[in-house]
C-alpha atoms as a PDB file:
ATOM      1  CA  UNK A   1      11.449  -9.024  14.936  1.00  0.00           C
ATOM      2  CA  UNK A   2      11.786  -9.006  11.265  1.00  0.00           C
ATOM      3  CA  UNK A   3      13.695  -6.363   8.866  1.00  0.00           C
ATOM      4  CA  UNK A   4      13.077  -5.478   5.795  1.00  0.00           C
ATOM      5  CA  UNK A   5      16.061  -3.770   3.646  1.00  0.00           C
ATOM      6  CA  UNK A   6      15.901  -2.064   0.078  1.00  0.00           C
ATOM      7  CA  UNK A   7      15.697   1.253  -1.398  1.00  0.00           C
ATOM      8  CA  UNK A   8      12.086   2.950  -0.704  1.00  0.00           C
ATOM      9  CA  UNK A   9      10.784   2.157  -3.795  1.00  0.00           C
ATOM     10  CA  UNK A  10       7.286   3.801  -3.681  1.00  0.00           C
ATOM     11  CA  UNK A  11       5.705   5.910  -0.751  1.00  0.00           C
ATOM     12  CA  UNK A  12       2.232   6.556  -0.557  1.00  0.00           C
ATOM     13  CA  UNK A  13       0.281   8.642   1.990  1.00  0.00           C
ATOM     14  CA  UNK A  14      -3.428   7.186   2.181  1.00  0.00           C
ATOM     15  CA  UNK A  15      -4.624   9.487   4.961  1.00  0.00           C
ATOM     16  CA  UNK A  16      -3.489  11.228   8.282  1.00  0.00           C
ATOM     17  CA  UNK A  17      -3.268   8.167   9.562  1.00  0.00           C
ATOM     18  CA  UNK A  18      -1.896   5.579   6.924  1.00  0.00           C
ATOM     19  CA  UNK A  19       0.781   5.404   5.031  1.00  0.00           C
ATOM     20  CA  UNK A  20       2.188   2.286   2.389  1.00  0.00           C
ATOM     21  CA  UNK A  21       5.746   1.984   1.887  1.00  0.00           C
ATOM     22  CA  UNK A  22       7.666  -0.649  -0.762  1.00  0.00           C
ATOM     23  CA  UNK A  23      10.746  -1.532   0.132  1.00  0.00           C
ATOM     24  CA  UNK A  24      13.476  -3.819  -2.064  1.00  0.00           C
ATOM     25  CA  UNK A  25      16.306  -3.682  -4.332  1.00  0.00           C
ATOM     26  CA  UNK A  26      14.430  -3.036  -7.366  1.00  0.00           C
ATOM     27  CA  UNK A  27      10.656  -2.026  -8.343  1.00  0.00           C
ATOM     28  CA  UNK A  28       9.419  -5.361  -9.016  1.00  0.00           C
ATOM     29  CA  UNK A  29      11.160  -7.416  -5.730  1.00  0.00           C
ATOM     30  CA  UNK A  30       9.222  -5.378  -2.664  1.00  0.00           C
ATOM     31  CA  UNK A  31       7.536  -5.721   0.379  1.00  0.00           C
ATOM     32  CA  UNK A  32       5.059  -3.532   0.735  1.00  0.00           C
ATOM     33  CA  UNK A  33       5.004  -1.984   4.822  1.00  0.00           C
ATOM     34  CA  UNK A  34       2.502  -0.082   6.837  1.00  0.00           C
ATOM     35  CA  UNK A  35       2.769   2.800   9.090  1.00  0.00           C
ATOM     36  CA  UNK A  36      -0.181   3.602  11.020  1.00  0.00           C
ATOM     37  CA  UNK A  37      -1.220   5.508  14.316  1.00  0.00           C
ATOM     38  CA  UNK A  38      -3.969   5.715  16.749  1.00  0.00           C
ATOM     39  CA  UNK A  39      -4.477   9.442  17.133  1.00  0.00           C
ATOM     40  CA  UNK A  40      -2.364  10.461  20.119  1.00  0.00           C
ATOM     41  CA  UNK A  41       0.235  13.292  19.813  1.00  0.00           C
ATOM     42  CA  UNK A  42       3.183  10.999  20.356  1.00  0.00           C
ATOM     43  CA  UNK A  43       1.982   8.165  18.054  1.00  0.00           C
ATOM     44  CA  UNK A  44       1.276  11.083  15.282  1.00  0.00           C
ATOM     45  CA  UNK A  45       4.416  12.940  15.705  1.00  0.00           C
ATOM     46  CA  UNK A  46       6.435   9.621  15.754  1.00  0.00           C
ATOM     47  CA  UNK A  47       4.551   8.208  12.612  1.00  0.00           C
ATOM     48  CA  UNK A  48       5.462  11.857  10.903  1.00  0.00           C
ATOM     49  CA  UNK A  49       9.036  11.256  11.555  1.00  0.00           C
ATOM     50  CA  UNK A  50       8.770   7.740  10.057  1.00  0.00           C
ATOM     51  CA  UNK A  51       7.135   8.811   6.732  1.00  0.00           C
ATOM     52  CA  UNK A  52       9.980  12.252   6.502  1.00  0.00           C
ATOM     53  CA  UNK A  53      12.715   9.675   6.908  1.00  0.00           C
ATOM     54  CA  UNK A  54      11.537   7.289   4.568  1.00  0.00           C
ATOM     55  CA  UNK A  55      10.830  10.173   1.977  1.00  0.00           C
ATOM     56  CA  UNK A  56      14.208  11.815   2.803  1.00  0.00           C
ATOM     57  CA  UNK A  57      15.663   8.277   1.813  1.00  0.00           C
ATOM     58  CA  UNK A  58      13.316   7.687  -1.410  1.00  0.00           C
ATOM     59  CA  UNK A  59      14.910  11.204  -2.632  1.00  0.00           C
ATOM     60  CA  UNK A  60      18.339  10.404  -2.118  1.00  0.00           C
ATOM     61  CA  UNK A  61      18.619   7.209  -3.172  1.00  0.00           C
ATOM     62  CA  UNK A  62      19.991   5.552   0.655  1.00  0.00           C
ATOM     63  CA  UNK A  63      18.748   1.948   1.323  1.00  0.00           C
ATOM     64  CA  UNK A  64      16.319   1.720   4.505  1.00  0.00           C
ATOM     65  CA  UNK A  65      16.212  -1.155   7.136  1.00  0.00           C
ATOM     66  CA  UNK A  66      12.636  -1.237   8.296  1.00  0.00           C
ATOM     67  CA  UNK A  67      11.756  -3.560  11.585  1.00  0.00           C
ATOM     68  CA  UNK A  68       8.607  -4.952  11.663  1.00  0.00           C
ATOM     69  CA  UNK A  69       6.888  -8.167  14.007  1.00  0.00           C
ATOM     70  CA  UNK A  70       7.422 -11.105  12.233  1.00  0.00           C
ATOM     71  CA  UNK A  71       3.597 -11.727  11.185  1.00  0.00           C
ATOM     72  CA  UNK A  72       3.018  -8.165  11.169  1.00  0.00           C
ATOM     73  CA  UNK A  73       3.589  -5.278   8.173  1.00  0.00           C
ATOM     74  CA  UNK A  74       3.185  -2.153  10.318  1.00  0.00           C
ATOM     75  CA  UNK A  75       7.200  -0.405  10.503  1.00  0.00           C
ATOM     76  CA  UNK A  76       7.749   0.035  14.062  1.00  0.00           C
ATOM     77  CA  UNK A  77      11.344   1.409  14.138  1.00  0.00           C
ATOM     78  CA  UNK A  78      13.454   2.562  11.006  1.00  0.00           C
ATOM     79  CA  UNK A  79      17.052   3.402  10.042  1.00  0.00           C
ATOM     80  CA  UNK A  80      19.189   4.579   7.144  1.00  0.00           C
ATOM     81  CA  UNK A  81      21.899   2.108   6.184  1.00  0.00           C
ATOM     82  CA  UNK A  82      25.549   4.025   6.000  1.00  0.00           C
ATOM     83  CA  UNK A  83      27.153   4.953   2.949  1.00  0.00           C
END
């Protein structure tokens, strides 16, 4: 598994079912992440949490450490660096 770490640098909600996320230290050095789901009540309501954590961190400024599959951009499990 891969991580990606950084400030959330730019959020953007596509549709229910898609969101883009930029992570990295500044604006211009990103990776740019997916979070997707496949409809079910779980995968929704976990995908919900995902984008509310990632916004709650975008808003306050807290660096992100965002796992991922190595050859893969979708986030698949998320947490907030300590202060």
């Amino acid at each position: 598994m891969a991580e990606t770490t950084g400030l959330v640098q730019r959020l953007s909600i596509l549709e229910k079912s898609a969101t883009c996320v930029w992570i990295g230290p500044t604006p211009n050095n990103v990776e740019a992440l997916v979070i997707t789901n496949d409809g079910s009540t779980a995968d929704v309501a976990f995908t919900e949490s995902l984008v509310q954590t990632l916004a709650a961190a975008a808003t306050n400024y807290r660096a992100v450490v965002a796992v991922h599959a190595d050859s893969d951009t979708k986030i698949t499990s998320l947490r907030i660096e300590p202060v």
